[in-house]
Protein backbone atom coordinates (compact mmCIF):
# COMPACT_ATOMS: atom_id res chain seq x y z
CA UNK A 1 77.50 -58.62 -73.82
CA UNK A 2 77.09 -55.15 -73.80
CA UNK A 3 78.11 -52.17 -75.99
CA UNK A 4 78.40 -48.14 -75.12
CA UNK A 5 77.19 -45.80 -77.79
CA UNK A 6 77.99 -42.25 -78.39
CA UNK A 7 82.04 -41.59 -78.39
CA UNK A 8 82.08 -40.62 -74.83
CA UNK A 9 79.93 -37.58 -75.37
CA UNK A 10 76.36 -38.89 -74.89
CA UNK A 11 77.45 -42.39 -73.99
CA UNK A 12 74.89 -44.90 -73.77
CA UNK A 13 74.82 -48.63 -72.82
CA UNK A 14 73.25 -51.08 -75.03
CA UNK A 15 72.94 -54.58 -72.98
CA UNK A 16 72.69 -57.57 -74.56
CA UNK A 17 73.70 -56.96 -77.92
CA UNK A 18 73.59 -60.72 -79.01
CA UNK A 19 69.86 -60.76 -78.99
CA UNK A 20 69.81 -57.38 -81.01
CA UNK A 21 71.82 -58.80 -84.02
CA UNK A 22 68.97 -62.06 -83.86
CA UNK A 23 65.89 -58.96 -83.42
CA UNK A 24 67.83 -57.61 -87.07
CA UNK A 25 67.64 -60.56 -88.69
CA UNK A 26 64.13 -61.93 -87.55
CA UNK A 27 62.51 -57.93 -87.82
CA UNK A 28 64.62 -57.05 -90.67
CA UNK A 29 64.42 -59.89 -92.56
CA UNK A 30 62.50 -58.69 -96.03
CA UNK A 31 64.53 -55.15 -95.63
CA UNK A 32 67.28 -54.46 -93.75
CA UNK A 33 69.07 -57.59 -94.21
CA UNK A 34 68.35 -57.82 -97.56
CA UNK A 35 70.41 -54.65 -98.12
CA UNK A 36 73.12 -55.86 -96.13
CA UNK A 37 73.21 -58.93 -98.32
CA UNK A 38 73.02 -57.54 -101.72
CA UNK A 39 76.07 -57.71 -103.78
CA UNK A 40 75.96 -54.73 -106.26
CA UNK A 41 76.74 -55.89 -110.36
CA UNK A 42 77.48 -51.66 -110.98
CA UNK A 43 81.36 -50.68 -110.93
CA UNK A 44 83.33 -50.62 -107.27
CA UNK A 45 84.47 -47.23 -108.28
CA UNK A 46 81.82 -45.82 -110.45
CA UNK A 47 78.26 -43.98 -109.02
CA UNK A 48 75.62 -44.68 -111.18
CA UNK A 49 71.88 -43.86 -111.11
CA UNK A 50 71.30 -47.61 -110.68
CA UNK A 51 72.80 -47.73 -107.21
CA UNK A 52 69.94 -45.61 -105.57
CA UNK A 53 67.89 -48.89 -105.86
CA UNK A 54 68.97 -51.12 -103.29
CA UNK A 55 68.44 -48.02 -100.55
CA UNK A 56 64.57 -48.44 -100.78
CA UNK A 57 65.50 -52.10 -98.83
CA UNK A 58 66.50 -49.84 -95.76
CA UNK A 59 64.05 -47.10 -95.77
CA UNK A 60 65.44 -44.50 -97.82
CA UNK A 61 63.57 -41.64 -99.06
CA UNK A 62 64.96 -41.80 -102.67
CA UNK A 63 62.73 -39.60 -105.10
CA UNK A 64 62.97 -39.32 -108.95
CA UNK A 65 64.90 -35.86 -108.70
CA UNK A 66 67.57 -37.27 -106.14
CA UNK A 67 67.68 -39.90 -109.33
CA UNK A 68 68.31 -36.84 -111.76
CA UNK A 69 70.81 -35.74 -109.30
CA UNK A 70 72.86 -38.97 -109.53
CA UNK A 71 72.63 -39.39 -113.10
CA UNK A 72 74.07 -35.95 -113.82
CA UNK A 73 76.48 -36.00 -111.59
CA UNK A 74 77.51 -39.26 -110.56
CA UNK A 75 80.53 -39.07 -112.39
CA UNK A 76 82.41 -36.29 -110.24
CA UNK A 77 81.98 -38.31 -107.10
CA UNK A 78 86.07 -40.13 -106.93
CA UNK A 79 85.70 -43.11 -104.83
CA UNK A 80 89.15 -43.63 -105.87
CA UNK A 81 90.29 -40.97 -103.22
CA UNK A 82 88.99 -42.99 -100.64
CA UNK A 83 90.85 -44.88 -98.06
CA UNK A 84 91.03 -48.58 -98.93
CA UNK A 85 90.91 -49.89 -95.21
CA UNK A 86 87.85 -50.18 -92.27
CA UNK A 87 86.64 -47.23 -90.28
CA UNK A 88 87.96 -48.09 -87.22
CA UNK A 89 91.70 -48.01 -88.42
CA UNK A 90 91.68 -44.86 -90.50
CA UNK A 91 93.04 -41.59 -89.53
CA UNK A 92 91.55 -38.06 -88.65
CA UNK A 93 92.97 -37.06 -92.09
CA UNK A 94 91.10 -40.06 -94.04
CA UNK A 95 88.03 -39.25 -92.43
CA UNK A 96 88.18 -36.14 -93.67
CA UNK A 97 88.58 -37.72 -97.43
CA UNK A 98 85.25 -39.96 -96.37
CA UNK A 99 83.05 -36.99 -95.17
CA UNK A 100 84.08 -35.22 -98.68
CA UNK A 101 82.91 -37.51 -100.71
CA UNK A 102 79.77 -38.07 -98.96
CA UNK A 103 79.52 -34.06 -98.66
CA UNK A 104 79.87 -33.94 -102.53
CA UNK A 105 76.84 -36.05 -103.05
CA UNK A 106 75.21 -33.89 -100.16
CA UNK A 107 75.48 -30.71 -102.50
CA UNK A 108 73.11 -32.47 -104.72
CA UNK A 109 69.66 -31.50 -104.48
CA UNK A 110 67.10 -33.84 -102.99
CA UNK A 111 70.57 -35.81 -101.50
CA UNK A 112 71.18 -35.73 -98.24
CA UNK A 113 74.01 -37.71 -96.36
CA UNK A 114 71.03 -40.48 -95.24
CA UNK A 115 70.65 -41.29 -98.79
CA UNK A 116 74.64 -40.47 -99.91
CA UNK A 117 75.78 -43.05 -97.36
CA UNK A 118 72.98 -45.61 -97.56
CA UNK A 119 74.65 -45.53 -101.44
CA UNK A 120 77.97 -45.07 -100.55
CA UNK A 121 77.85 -47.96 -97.93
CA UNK A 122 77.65 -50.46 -101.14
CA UNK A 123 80.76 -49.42 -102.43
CA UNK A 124 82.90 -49.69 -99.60
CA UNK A 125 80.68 -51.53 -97.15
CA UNK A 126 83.74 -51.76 -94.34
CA UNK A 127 84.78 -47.91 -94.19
CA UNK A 128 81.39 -45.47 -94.77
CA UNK A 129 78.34 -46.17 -92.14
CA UNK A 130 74.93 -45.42 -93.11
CA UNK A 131 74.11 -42.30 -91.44
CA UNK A 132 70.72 -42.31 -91.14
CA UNK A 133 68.77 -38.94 -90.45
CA UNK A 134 66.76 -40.53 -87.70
CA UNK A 135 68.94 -43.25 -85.96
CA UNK A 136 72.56 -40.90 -86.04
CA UNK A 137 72.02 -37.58 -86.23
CA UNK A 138 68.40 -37.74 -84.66
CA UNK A 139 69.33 -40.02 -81.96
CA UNK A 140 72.87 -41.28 -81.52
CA UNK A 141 74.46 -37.86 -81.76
CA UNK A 142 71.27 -36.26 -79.24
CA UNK A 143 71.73 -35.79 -75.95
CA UNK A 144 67.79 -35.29 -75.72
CA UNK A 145 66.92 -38.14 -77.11
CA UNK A 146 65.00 -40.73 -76.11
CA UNK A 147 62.98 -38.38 -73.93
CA UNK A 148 62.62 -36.22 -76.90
CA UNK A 149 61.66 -37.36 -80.61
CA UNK A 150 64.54 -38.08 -82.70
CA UNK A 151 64.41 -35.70 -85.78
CA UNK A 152 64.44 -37.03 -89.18
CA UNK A 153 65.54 -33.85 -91.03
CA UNK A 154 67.88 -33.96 -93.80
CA UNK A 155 71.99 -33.36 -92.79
CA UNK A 156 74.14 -32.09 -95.67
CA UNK A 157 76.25 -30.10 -93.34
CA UNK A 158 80.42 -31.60 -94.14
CA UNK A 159 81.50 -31.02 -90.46
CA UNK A 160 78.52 -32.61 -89.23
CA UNK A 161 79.31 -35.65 -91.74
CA UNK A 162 82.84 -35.77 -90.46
CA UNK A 163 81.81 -35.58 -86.73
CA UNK A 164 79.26 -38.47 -87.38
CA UNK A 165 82.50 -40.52 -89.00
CA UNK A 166 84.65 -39.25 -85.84
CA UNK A 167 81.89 -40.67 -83.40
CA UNK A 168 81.24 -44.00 -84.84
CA UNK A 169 85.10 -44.68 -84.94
CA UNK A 170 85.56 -43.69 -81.33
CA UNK A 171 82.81 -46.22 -79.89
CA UNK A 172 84.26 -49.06 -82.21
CA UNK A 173 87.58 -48.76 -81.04
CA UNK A 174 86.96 -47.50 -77.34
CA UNK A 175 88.68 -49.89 -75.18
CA UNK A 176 85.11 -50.58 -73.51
CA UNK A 177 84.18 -52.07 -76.27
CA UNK A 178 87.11 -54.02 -77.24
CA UNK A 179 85.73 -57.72 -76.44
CA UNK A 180 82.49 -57.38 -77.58
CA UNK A 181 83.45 -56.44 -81.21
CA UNK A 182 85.28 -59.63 -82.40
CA UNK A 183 82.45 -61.52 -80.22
CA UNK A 184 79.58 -60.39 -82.32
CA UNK A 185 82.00 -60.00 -85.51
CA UNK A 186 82.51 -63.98 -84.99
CA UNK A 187 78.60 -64.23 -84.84
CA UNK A 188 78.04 -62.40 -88.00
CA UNK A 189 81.01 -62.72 -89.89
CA UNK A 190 79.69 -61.78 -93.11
CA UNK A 191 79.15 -57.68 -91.62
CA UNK A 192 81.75 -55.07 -91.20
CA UNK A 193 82.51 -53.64 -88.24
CA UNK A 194 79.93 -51.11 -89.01
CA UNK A 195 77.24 -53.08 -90.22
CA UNK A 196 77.27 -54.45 -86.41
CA UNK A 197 77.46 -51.34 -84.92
CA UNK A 198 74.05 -50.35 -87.30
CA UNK A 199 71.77 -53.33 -87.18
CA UNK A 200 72.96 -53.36 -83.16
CA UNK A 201 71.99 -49.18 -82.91
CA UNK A 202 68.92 -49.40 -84.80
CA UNK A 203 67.10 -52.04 -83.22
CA UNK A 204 67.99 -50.53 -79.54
């Protein structure tokens, strides 16, 4: 099977995606899956200072004053605003409410939307992606990578965020890829929808 990244911008094909979700587990299997596995004990709605641990499992640059950040203002992030369905099937307009709340954890300092979403992706693990500096914005969203380096600086811009959301839901309901999701969704049928679409991305 085969999937095409990048929302018909900087589309990409990625063959043989069956093999990539068994490179995840085998390559990823004291990290990457273990985030994907974890089941978080902290509050569904709640951000607390506590949920910054499990993002050291996939590679997250979490440092004590991002931690300070969190702790002081954890409280004004509403995850209750937040659409309670998958990426793929929400609107323009609850997109918008997705990038907001990850932009409000982006004004933070030391928070970036990496580490926002990486956190974020444990509280609604079907609707926000983990936007990783490196893998979205650095290479998914590039049209010079792979010939050039994919850039791991920090994104806190909000349109960026929402353009990263807009992207991601384009290539996993693009009629290209319409067979291949349930295919590799009946393979793995513990991950989201976007959980494919990362542990597929990042080992390509």
């Amino acid at each position: 099977m085969e999937l095409i990244f990048g929302a018909g911008k900087v589309d990409r094909s990625v063959d043989d995606v069956e093999a990539l979700l068994s490179d995840w587990r085998e390559k990823e299997r004291d990290y990457g899956q273990l985030y994907l596995e974890h089941e978080p004990i902290t509050p569904k709605d709640r951000l607390l200072v506590e949920d910054l641990a499990v993002t050291m499992l996939i590679n997250s640059r979490v440092a004590a004053p991002a931690a300070t950040s969190v702790f002081r203002n954890g409280a004004s992030v509403d995850l209750l605003s937040l659409p309670g369905k998958s990426l793929e099937v929400t609107t323009d307009e609850e997109r918008w409410l997705v990038a907001d709340v990850i932009g409000t954890m982006c004004s933070w300092p030391w928070v970036g939307a990496s580490l926002a979403t990486k956190t974020l992706h444990k509280k609604r693990p079907a609707l926000i992606p983990v936007l990783d500096n490196q893998a979205i914005f650095g290479a998914y969203m590039n049209p010079l990578w792979p010939e050039r380096r994919s850039s791991a600086d920090t994104i806190k811009s909000l349109p960026r965020i929402k353009e990263a959301l807009d992207w991601i839901a384009v290539d996993l309901t693009r009629p290209e890829n319409s067979e291949a999701w349930p295919a590799l969704q009946a393979l793995e049928p513990e991950r989201s929808r976007i959980e494919l679409f990362d542990m597929i991305w990042w080992m390509y």
